[in-house]
Protein backbone atom coordinates (compact mmCIF):
# COMPACT_ATOMS: atom_id res chain seq x y z
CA UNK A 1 -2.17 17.69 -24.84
CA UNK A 2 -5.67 16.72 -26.04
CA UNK A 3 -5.80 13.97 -23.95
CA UNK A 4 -5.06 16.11 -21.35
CA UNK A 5 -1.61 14.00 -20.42
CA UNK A 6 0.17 17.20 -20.81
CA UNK A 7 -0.27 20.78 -20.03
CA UNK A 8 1.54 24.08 -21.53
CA UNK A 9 2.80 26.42 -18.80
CA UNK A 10 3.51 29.11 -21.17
CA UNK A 11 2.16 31.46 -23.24
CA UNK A 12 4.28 30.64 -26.11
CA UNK A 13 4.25 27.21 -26.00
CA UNK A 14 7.72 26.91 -25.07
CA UNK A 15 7.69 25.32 -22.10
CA UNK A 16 5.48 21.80 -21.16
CA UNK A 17 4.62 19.76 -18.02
CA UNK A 18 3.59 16.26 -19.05
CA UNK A 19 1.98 14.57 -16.10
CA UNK A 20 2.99 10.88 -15.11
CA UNK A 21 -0.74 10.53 -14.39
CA UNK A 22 -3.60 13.30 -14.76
CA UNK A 23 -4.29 15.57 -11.73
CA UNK A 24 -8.06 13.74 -11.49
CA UNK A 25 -5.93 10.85 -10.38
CA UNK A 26 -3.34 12.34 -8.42
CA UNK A 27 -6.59 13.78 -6.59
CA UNK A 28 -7.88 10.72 -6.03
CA UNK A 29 -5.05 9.13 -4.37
CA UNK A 30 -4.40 12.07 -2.49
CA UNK A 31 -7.88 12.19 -1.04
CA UNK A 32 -8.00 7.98 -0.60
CA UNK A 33 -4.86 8.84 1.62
CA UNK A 34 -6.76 11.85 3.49
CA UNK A 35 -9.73 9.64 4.00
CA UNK A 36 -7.30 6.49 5.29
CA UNK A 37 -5.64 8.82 8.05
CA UNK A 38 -8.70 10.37 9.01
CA UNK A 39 -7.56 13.79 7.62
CA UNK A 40 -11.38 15.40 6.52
CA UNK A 41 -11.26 18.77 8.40
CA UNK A 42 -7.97 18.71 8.69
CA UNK A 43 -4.94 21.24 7.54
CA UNK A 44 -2.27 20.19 5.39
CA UNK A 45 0.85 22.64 3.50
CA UNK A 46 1.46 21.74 0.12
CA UNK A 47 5.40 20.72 1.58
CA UNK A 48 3.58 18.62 3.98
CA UNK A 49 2.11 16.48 1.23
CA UNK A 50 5.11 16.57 -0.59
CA UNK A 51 7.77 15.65 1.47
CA UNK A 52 6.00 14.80 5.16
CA UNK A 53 6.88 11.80 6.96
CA UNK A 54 2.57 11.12 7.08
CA UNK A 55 2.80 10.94 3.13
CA UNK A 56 5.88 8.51 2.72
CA UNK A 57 5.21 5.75 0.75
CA UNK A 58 2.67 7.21 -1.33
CA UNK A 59 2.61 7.60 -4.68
CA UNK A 60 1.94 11.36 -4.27
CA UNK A 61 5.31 11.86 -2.20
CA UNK A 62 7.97 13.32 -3.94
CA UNK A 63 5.98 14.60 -6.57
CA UNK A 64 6.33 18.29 -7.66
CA UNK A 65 4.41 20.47 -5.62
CA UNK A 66 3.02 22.60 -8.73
CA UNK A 67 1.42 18.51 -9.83
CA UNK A 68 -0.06 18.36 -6.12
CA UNK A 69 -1.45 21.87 -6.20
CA UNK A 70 -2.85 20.98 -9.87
CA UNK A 71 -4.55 17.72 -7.87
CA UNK A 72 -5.67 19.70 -5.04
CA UNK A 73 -7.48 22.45 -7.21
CA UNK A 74 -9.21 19.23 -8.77
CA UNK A 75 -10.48 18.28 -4.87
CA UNK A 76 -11.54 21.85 -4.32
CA UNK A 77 -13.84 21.43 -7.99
CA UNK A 78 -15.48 18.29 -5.96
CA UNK A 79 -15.74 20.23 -2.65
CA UNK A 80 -13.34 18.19 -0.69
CA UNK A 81 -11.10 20.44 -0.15
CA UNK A 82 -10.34 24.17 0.05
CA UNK A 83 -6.89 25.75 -1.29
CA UNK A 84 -5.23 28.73 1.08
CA UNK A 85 -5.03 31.72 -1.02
CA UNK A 86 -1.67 31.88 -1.11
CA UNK A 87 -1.83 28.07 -2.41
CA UNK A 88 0.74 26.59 -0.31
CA UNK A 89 -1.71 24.41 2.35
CA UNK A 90 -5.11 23.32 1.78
CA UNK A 91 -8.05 21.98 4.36
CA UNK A 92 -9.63 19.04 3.46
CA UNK A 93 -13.54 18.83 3.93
């Protein structure tokens, strides 16, 4: 956890998600792919991203949506993108 490869999800400490790479990276890939398909303005859902025939074959697709959403939150920090309130699509800048 202090390398940040890991994250509680609990209060208690009784239940942990440990990420197969950090959300900075899963960000980064994400946005490389956004950039690539010429996605900037566009709309995306978090299921989109996930599971969407535009995202197979990337490293991102598959992966649990509550990793992506972790990743997006990290492009919204940047201000490249901006999560729906209800956190399940996101519009890239």
């Amino acid at each position: 956890i202090s390398k940040r490869d890991a994250e509680w999800l609990t209060v208690g400490r009784d239940k942990l998600l440990v990420f197969w790479k950090r959300p900075q990276e899963w960000a980064s890939l994400i946005y490389d792919w956004v950039v690539s398909n010429g996605l900037q303005g566009g709309v995306c859902t978090i299921y989109e991203l996930q599971t969407g025939t535009e995202s197979e074959g990337t490293e991102f697709h598959g992966v649990d949506a509550a990793i992506i959403l972790r990743a997006l939150r990290v492009l919204e920090t940047q201000g490249r993108a901006a999560v729906f309130p209800s956190a399940d699509g996101v519009k890239f800048a």
